[in-house]
Protein backbone atom coordinates (compact mmCIF):
# COMPACT_ATOMS: atom_id res chain seq x y z
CA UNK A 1 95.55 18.21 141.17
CA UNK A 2 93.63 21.37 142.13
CA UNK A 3 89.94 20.82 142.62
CA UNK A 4 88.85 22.88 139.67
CA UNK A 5 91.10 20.95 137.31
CA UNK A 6 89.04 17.79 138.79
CA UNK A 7 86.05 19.16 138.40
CA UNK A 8 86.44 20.29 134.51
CA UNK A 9 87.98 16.83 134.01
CA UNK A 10 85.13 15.09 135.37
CA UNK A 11 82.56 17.23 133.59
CA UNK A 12 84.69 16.70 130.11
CA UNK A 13 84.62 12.71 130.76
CA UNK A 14 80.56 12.62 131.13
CA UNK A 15 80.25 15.20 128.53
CA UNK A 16 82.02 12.90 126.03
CA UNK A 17 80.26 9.50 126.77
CA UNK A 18 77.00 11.71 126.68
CA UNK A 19 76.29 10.87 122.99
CA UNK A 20 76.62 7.33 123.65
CA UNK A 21 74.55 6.73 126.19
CA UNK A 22 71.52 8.96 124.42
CA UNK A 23 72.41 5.91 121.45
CA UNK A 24 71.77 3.53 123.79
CA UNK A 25 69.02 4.79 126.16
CA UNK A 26 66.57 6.57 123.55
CA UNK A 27 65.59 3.47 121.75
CA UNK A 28 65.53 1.94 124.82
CA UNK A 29 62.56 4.73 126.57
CA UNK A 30 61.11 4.44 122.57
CA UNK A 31 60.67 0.61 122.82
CA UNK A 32 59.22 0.81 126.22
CA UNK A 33 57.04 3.84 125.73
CA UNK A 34 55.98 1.69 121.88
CA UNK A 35 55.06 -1.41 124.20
CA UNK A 36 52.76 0.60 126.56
CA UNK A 37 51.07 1.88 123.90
CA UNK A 38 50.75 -1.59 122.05
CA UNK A 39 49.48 -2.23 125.65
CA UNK A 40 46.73 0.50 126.35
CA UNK A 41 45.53 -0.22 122.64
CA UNK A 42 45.33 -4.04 123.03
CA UNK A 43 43.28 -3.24 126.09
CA UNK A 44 41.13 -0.42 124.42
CA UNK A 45 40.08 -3.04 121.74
CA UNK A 46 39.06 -6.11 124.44
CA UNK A 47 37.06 -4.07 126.32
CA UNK A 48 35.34 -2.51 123.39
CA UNK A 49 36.72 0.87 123.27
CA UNK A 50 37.50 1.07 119.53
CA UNK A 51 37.55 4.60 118.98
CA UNK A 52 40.26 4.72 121.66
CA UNK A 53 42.30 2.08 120.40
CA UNK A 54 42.48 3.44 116.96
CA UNK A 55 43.63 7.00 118.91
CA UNK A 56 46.24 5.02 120.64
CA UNK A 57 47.73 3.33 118.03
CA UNK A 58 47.65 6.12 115.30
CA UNK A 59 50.14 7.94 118.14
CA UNK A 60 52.80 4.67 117.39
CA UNK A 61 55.36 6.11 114.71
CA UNK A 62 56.50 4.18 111.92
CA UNK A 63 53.28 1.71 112.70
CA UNK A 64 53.09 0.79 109.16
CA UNK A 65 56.51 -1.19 109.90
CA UNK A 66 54.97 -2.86 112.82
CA UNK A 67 52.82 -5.86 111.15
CA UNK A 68 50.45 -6.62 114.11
CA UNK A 69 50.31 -3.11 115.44
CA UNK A 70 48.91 -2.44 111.58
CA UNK A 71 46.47 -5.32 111.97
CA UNK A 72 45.21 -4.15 114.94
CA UNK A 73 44.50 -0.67 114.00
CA UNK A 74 42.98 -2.44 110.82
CA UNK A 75 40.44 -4.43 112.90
CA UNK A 76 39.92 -1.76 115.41
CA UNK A 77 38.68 0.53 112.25
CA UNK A 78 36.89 -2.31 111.09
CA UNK A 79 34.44 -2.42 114.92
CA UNK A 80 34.52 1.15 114.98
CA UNK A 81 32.68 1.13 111.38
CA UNK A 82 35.41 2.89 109.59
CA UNK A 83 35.27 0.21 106.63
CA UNK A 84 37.19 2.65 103.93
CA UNK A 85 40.19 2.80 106.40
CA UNK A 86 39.97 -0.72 107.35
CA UNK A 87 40.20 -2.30 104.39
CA UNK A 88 43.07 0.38 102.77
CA UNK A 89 45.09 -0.79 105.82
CA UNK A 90 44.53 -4.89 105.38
CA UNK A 91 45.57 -4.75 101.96
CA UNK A 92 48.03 -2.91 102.31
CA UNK A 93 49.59 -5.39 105.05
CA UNK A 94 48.79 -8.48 102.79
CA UNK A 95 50.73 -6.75 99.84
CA UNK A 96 53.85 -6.56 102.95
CA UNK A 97 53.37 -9.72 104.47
CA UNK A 98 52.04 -11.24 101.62
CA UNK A 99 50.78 -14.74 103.52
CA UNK A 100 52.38 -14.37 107.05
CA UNK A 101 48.79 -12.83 108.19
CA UNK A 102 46.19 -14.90 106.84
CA UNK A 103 43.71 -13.46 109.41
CA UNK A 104 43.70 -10.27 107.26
CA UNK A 105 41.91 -12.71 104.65
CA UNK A 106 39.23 -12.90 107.52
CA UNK A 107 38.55 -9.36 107.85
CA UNK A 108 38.46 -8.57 104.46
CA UNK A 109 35.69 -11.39 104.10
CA UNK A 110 33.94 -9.78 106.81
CA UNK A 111 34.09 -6.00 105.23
CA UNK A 112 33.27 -6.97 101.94
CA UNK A 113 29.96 -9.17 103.45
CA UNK A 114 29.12 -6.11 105.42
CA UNK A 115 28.99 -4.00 102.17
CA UNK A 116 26.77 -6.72 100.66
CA UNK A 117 29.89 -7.75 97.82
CA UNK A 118 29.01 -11.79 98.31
CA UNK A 119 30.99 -12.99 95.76
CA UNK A 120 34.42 -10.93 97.17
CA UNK A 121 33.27 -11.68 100.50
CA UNK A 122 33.27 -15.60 99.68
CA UNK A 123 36.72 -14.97 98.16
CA UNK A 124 38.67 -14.03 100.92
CA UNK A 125 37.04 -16.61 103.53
CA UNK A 126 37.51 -19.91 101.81
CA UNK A 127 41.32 -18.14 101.52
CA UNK A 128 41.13 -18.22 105.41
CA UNK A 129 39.47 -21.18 105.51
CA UNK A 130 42.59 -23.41 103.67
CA UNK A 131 44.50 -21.79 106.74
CA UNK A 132 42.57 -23.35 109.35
CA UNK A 133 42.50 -27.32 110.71
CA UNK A 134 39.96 -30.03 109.63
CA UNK A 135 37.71 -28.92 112.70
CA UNK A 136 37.33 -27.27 115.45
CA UNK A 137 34.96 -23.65 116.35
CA UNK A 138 37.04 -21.52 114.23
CA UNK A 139 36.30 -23.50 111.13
CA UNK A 140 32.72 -23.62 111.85
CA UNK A 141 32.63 -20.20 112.39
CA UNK A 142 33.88 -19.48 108.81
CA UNK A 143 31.89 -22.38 107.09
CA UNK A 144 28.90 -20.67 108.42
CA UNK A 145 29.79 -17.40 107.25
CA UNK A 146 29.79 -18.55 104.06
CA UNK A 147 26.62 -20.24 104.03
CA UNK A 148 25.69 -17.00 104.84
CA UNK A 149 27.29 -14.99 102.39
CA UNK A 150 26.07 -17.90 99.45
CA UNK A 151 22.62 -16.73 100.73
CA UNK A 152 23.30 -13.31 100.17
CA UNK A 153 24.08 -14.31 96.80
CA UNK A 154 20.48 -16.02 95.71
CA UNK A 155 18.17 -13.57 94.13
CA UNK A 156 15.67 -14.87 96.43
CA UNK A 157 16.95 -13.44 99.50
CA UNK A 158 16.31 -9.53 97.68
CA UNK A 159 13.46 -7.66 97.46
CA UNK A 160 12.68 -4.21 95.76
CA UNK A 161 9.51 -4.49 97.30
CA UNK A 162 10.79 -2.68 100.66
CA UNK A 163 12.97 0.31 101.44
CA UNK A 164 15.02 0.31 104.74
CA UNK A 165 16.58 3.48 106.24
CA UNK A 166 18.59 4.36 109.49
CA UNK A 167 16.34 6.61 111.47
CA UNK A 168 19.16 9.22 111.12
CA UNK A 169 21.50 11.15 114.31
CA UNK A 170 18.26 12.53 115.80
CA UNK A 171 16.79 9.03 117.06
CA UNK A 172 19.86 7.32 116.85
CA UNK A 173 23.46 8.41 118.57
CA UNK A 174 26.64 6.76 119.03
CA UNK A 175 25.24 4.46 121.95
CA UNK A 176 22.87 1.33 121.74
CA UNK A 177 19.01 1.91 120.31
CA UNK A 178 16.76 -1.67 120.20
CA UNK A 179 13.69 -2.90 120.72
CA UNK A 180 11.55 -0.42 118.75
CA UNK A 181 7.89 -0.86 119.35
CA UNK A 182 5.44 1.94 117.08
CA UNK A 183 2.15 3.20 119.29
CA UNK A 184 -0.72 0.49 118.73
CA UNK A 185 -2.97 3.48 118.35
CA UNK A 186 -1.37 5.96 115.62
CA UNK A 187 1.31 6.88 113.64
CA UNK A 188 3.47 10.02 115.99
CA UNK A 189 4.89 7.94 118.38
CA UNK A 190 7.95 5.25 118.79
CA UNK A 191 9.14 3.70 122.03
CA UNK A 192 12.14 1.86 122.30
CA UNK A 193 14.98 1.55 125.14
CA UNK A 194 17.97 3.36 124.98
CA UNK A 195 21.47 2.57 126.50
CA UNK A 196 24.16 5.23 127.21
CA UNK A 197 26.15 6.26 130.08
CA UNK A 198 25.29 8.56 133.11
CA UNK A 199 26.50 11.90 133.07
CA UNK A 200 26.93 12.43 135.87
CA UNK A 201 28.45 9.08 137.00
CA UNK A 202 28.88 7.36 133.95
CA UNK A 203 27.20 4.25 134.64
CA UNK A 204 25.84 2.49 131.40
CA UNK A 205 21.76 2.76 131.66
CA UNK A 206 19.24 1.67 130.21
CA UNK A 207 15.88 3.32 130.36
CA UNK A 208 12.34 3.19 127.84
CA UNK A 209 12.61 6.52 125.41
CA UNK A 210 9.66 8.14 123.14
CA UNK A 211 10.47 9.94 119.64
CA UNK A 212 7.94 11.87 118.78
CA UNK A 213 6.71 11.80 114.45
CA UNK A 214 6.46 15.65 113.56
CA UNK A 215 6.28 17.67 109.90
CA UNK A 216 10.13 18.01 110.40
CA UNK A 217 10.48 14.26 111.44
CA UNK A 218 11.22 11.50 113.86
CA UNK A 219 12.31 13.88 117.24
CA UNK A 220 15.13 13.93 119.65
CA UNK A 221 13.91 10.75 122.05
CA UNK A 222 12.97 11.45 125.77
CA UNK A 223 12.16 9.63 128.51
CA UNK A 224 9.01 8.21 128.85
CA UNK A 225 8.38 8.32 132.31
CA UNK A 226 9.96 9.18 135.40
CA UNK A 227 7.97 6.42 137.32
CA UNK A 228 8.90 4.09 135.12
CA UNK A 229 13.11 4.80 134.49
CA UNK A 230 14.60 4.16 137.62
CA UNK A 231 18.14 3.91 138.81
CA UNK A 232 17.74 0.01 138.02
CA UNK A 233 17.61 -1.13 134.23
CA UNK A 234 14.56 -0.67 131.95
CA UNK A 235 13.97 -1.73 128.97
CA UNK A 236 10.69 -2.49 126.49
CA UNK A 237 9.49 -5.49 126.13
CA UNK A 238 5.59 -4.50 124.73
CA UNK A 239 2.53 -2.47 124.64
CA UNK A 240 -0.83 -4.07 124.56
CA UNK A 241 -2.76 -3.79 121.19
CA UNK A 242 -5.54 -1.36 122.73
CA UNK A 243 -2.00 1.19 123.83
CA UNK A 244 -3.37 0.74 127.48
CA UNK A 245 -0.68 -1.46 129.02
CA UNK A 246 3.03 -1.16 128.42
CA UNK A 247 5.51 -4.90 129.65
CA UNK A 248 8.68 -3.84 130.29
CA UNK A 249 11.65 -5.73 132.37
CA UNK A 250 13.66 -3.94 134.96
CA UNK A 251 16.22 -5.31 136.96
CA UNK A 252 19.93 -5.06 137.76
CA UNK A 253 21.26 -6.94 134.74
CA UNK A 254 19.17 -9.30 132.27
CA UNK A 255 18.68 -12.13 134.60
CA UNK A 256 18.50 -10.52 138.13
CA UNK A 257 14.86 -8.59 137.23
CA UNK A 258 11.13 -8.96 136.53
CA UNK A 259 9.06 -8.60 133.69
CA UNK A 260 6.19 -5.83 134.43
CA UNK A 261 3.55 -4.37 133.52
CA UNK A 262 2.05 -0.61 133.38
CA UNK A 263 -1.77 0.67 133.11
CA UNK A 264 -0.89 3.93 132.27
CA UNK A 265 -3.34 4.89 134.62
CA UNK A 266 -2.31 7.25 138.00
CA UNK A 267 -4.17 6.72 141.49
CA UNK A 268 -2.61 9.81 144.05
CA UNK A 269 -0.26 10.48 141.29
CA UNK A 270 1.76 7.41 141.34
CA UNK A 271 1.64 5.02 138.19
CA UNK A 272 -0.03 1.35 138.70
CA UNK A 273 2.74 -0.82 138.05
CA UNK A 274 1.95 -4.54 138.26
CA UNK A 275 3.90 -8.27 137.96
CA UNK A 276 3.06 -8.81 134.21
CA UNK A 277 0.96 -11.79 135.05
CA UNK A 278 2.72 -14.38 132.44
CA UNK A 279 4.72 -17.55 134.08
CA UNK A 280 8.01 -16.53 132.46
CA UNK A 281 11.14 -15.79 134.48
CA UNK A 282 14.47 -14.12 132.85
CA UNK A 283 16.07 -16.37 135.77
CA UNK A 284 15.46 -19.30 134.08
CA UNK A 285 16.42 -18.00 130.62
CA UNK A 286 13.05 -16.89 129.43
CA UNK A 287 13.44 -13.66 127.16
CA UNK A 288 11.76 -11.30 124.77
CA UNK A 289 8.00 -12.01 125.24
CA UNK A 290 5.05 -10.78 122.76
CA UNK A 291 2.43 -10.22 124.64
CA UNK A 292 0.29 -8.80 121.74
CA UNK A 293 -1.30 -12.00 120.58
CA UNK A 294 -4.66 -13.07 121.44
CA UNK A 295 -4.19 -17.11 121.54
CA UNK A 296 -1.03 -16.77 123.21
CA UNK A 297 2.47 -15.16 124.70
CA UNK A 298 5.03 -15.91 122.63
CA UNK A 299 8.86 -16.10 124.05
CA UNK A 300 12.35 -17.20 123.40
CA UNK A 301 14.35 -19.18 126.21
CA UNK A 302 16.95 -21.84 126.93
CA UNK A 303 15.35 -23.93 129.10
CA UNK A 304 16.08 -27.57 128.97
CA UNK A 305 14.30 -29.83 126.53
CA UNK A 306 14.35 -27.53 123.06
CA UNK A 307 16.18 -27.90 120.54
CA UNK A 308 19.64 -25.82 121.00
CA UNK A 309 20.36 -22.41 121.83
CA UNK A 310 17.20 -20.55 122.40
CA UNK A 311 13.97 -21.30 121.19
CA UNK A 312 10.62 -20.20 120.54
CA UNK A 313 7.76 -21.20 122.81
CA UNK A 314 4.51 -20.02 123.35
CA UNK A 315 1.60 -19.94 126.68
CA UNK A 316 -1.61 -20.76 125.34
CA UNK A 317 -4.36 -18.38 126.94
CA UNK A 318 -6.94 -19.95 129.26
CA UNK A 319 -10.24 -19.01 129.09
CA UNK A 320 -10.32 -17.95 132.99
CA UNK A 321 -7.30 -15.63 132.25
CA UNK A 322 -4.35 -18.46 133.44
CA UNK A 323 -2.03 -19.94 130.95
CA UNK A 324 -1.17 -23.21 129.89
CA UNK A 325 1.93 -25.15 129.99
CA UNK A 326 4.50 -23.60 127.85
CA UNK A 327 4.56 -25.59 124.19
CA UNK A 328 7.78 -25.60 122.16
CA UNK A 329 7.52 -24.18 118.71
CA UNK A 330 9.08 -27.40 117.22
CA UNK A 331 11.45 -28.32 114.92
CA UNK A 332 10.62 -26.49 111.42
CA UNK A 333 11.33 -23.32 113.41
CA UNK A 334 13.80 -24.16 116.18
CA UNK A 335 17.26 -25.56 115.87
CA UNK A 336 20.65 -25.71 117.17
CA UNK A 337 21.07 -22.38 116.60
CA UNK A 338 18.76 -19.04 118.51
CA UNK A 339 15.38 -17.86 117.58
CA UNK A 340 14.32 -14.89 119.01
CA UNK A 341 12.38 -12.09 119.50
CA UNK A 342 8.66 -13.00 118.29
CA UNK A 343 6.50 -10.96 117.07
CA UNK A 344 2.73 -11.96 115.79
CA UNK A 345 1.14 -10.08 112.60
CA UNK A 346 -3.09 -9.37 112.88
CA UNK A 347 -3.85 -12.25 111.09
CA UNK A 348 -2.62 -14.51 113.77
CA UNK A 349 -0.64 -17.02 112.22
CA UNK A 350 1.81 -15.04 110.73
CA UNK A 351 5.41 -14.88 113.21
CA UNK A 352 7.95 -13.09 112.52
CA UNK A 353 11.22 -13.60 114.35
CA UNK A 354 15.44 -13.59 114.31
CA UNK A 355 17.39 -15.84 113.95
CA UNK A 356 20.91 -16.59 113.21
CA UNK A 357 20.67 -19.91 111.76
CA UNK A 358 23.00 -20.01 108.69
CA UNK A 359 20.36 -21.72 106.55
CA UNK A 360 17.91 -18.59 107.01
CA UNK A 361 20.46 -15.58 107.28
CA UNK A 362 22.83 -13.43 105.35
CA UNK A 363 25.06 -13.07 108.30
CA UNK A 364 24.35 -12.96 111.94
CA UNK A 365 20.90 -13.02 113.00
CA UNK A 366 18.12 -11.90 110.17
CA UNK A 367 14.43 -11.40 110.15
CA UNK A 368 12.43 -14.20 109.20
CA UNK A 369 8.49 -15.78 108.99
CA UNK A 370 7.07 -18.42 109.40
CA UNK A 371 3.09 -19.44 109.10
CA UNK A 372 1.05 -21.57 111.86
CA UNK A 373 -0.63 -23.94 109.22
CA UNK A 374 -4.58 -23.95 109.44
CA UNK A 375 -6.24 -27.09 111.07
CA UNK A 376 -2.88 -28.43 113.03
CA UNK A 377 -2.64 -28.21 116.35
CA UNK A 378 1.14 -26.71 116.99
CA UNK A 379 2.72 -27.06 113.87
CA UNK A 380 4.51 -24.43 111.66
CA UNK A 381 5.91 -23.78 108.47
CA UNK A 382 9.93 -23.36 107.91
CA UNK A 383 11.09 -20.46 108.14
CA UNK A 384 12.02 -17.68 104.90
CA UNK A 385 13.82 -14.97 105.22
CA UNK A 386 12.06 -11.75 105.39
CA UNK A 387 14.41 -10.06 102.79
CA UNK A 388 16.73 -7.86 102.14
CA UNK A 389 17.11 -4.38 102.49
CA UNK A 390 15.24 -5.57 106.27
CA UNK A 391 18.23 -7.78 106.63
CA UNK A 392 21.82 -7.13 106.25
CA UNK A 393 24.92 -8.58 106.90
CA UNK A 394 24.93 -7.93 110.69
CA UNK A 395 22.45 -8.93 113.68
CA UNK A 396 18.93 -7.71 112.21
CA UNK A 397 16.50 -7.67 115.52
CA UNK A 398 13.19 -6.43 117.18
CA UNK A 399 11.15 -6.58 114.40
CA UNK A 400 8.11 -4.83 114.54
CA UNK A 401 4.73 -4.25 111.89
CA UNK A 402 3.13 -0.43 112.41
CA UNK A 403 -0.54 -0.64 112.44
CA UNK A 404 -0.03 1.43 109.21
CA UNK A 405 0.55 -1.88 107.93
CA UNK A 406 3.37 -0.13 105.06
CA UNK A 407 5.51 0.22 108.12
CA UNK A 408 8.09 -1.82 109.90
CA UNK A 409 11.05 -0.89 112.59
CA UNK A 410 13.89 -3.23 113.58
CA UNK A 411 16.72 -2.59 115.78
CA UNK A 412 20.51 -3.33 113.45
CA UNK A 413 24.15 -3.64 114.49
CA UNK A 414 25.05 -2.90 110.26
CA UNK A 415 28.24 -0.87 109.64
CA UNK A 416 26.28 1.92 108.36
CA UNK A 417 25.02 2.77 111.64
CA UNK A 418 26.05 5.72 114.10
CA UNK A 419 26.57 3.38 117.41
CA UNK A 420 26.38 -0.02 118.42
CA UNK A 421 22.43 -0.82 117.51
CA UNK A 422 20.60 1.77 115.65
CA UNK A 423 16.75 1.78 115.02
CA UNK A 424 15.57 1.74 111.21
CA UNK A 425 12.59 1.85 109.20
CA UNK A 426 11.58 -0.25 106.82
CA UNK A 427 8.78 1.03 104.31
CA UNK A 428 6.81 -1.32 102.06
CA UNK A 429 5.64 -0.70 98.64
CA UNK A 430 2.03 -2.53 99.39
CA UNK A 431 0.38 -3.09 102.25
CA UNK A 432 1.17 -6.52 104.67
CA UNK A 433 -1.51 -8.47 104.05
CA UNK A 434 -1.08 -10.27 107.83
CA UNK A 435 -1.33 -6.26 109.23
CA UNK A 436 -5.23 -5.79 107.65
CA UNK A 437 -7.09 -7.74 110.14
């Protein structure tokens, strides 16, 4: 046999078993390229990135064949705020997999509690909740949630007394806004600390921002102060009632720091930054101070001896300017559960705080008050929940009174945000009475 007769022989043999082995290779590439996919998105969603999971998986043909693919893409919707989409694509799967899922049960609860539908909401978790063992974290977890959502349900916990509203795309942006504090000494100013990436590195910072209150509105924020936002981490803790000191805590992460203090004052142009003068440490688990009151700081921490999780103490002022021993804030405010982030009306008895206790809170942690009582030493009233609109369904922080006294501004994780935490305003129909002192 001639060499060209070999040749188109040969060619004609892997010619004909071509078809074949496209059969059997091409699903093979499509499962393997479908697993690194499932891959990258399952990674996307544990580190956070829900945006890009959701672009991962949408790229996955035939996904609504692929029951956990479909849950996962439900969920990842659900993080990334996208509640319309997220709960088309869970019921959808539970009409498919009718009860092989029951964690779709669990997601619905939690979309219908973030729209504020209690009754729904309560519904779909005691359906998850018949799935789950006689104990255990899980079935805590869900318990909890409903005590929350049965709170959301009393007439008690809603107010039309208030209005809340997200300070809108201009203040806010699709990173992480908390810990709004309004100037002590008018009405056109609003600090708060802002985290977002570097440009030019992309290393997540935080650093203190100012919006400025014009006729068109709250402004784009800026930074405060070059001094002040450093390569380290910044963020607001305070500003004295007179607007002449600002606390703030800088460090590399939110143990390794300091809390400080600035005078706003320059000497040879450089800004008098001091230790903030207050025995508290982050170190030892000591967080969000109030500085503001005049008895006392007020803090949250987990040092030993509370009552669970982190609790509220405060540092009775000395009159030579020292501080006594740190007093816990007791039991009708502290439990097994965190308190934090104090804040101290004009009257001087009135605190408010968060908390995330399920016997105060509509889900996560909520606003609430609670009342020193007059003529005893140390003791406080329990807490009530400050209300919704202020509260919603997810973690409801930094609470803060303008010197307005109609004014309020919290920092919220709630799905109708544009990031992670925005910054909203709450206005009040009538004036706080604790604010007109």
């Amino acid at each position: 046999m001639n060499k060209s007769l070999l040749l188109r022989k040969t060619v004609t043999i892997k010619w004909r078993w071509l078809p074949l082995l496209l059969f059997v290779v091409f699903p093979l590439f499509l499962t393997a390229q479908r697993k690194d996919k499932l891959d990258r998105a399952n990674r996307e969603f544990t580190t956070g990135d829900y945006p890009g999971a959701i672009r991962t998986l949408q790229t996955i043909k035939g996904i609504e064949g692929d029951a956990e693919a479909s849950l996962l893409l439900s969920v990842s919707q659900f993080h990334a705020n996208d509640l319309l989409a997220a709960e088309a694509g869970l019921l959808a799967l539970a009409e498919r997999e009718k009860d092989n899922y029951p964690l779709v049960w669990f997601y619905l609860g939690r979309i219908y509690h973030t729209q504020h539908r209690f009754v729904r909401a309560a519904t779909e978790y005691k359906r998850y909740l018949r799935t789950l063992g006689d104990d255990g974290p899980e079935r805590r977890t869900v318990v909890n949630l409903l005590r929350n959502v049965d709170n959301g349900v009393r007439a008690g916990f809603v107010t039309d007394q208030m209005v809340a509203e997200n300070m809108g795309p201009r203040v806010n942006s699709e990173y992480d806004e908390f810990g709004p504090i309004p100037s002590p000494v008018g009405s056109g100013r609003l600090y708060f600390s802002l985290v977002r990436p570097e440009i030019a590195t992309g290393r997540v910072q935080s650093d203190i921002v100012v919006s400025r209150n014009a006729d068109s509105g709250w402004g784009t924020p800026s930074s405060l102060n070059d001094f002040i936002n450093t390569s380290a981490q910044e963020s607001l803790i305070d500003i004295s009632p007179d607007g002449q000191r600002l606390y703030y805590y800088r460090g590399n992460n939110g143990t390794d720091g300091r809390y400080l203090m600035d005078t706003f004052r320059t000497n040879t142009n450089q800004m008098v930054t001091l230790d903030a003068g207050v025995p508290i440490s982050a170190g030892t688990g000591d967080m969000t101070p109030y500085y503001g009151a005049a008895d006392a700081v007020y803090f949250a921490s987990n040092r030993s001896g509370g009552y669970g999780g982190l609790d509220l103490y405060r540092l009775p002022r000395l009159p030579n300017g020292g501080f006594g021993p740190p007093q816990n804030l007791g039991p009708n405010v502290n439990g097994p559960y965190d308190e934090v982030c104090p804040f101290v009306a004009n009257d001087g008895r009135t605190i408010y705080f968060s908390t995330n206790d399920p016997a105060h809170s509509v889900g996560g942690f909520d606003v609430v008050r609670t009342f020193r009582v007059a003529g005893v030493e140390g003791q406080f009233t329990v807490p009530e929940n400050a209300g919704m609109p202020l509260n919603s369904a997810g973690d409801d922080t930094h609470f803060r009174l303008a010197s307005d006294t109609f004014t309020g501004f919290l920092a919220s994780d709630r799905k109708d945000g544009l990031g992670k935490r925005d910054i909203y305003v709450v206005y009040f129909i009538d004036a706080r009475e604790e604010m007109r002192y």
